[in-house]
Protein backbone atom coordinates (compact mmCIF):
# COMPACT_ATOMS: atom_id res chain seq x y z
CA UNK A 1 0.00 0.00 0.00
CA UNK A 2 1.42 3.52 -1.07
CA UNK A 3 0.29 7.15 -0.39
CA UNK A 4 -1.73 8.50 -2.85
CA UNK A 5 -4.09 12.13 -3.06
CA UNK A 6 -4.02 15.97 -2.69
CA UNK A 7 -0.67 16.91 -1.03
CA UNK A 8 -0.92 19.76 1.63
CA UNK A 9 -1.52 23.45 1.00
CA UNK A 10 1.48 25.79 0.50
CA UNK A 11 2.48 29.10 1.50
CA UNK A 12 1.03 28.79 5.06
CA UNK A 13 2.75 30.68 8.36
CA UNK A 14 0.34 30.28 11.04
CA UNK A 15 0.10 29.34 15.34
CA UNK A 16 -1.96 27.11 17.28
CA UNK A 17 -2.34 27.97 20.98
CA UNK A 18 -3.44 26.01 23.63
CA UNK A 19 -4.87 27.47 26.57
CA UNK A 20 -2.88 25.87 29.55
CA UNK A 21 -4.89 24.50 32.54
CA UNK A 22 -3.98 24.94 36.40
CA UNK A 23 -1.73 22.19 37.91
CA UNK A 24 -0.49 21.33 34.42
CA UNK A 25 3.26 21.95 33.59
CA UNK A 26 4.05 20.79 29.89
CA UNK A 27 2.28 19.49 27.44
CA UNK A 28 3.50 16.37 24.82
CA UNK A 29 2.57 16.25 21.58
CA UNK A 30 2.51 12.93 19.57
CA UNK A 31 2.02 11.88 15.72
CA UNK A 32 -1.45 10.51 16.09
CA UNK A 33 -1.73 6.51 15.71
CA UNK A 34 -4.43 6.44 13.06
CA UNK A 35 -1.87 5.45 10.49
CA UNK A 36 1.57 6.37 8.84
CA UNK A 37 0.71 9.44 6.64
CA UNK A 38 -0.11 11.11 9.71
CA UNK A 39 2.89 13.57 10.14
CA UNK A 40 4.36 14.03 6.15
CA UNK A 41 5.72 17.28 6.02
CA UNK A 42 8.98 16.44 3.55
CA UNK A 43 10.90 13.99 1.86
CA UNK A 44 9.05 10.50 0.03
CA UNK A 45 5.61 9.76 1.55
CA UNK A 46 4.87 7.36 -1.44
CA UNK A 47 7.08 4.86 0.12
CA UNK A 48 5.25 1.84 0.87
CA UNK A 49 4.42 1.86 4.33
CA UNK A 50 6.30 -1.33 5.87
CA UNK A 51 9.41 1.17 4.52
CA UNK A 52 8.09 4.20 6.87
CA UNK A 53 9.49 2.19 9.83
CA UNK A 54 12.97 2.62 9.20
CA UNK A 55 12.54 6.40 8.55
CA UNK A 56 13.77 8.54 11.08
CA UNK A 57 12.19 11.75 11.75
CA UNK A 58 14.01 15.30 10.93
CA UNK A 59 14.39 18.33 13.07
CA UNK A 60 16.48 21.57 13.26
CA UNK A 61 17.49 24.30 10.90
CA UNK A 62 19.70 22.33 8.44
CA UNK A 63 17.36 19.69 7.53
CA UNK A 64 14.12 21.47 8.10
CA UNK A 65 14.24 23.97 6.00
CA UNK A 66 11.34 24.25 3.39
CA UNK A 67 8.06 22.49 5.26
CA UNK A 68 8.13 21.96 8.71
CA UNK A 69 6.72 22.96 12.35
CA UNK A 70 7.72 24.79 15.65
CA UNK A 71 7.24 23.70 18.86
CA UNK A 72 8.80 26.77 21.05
CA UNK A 73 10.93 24.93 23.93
CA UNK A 74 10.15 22.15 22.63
CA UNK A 75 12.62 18.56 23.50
CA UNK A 76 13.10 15.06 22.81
CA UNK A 77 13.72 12.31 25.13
CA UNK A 78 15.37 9.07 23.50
CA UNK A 79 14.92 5.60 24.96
CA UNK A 80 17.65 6.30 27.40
CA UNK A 81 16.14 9.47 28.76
CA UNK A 82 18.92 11.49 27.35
CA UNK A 83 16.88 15.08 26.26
CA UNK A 84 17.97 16.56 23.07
CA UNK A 85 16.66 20.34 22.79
CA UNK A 86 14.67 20.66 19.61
CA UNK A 87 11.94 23.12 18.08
CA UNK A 88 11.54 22.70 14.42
CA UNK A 89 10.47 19.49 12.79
CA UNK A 90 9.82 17.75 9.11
CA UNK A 91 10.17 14.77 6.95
CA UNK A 92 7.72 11.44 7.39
CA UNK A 93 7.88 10.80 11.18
CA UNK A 94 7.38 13.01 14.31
CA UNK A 95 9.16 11.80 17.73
CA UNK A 96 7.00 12.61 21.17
CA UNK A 97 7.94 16.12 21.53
CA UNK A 98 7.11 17.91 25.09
CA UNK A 99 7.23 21.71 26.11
CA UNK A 100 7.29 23.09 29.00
CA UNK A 101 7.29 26.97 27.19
CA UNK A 102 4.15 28.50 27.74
CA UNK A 103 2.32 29.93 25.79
CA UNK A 104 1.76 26.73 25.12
CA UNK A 105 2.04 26.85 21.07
CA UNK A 106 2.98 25.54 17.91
CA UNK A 107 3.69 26.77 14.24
CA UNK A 108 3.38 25.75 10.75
CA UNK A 109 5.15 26.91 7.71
CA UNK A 110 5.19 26.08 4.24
CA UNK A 111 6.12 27.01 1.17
CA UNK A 112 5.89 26.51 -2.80
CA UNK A 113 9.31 24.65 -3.17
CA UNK A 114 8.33 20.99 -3.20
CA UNK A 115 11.50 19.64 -4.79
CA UNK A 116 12.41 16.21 -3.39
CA UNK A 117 8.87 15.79 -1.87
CA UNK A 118 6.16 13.50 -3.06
CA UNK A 119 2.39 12.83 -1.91
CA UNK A 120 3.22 15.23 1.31
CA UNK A 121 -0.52 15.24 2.99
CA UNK A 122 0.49 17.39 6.35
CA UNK A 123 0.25 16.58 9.76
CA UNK A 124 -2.51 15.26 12.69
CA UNK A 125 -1.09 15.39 16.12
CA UNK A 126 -2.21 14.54 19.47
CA UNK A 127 -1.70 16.44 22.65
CA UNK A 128 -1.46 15.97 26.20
CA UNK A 129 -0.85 18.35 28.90
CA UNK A 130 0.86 16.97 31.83
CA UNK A 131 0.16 17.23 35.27
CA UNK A 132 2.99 19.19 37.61
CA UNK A 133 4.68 17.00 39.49
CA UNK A 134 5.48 18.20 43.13
């Protein structure tokens, strides 16, 4: 099974916000489960899915430069619980990204230049705000 449709709009530069809640610290946000074309900002999402496992997903500056989203403070935690600061993401696959920066927010930019991409659809992504630990 492949990707196939409309790709996602260009030329957009908007912000979500979420309103933060009392007793809630951070919030996570997650590439929703629903199925692989979920978060495909750049790159090949006409890959066959069984091939979407071994694709790792992109952040920062150099490799997100075209398509991609902001999460402002945003970090990654790897299996080892080592955090790697990150705000700006792309490519086929979105890691479990949490925030502590409030307002909590995040951005989305694209453009026209599509070179290298194929069958891009966007992004759906979950969120959870965290209680504060004590």
């Amino acid at each position: 099974m492949t990707a196939s449709g409309p790709g996602q709009l260009q030329e957009l530069n908007y912000g979500v916000c979420i309103n933060s809640k009392v007793g809630y610290c951070d919030v996570t946000w997650n590439q929703s489960p629903r199925n692989d074309l979920t978060f495909t900002l750049t790159g090949d999402a006409s890959l066959p899915f069984d091939q979407f496992e071994s694709i790792v997903s992109k952040t920062g500056t150099t490799d997100c430069k075209t398509d991609f989203i902001t999460i402002p403070g945003g970090y990654v935690e790897d299996s080892a619980r080592s955090v790697t600061p990150t705000e700006r993401f792309c490519g086929t696959k979105f890691p479990e990204v949490k925030t502590s920066s409030q307002p909590y927010t995040l951005h989305v930019v694209t453009d026209v230049d599509e070179e290298g991409d194929k069958d891009n659809f966007g992004f759906e992504l979950n969120f959870r705000q965290n209680i504060c630990n004590s």
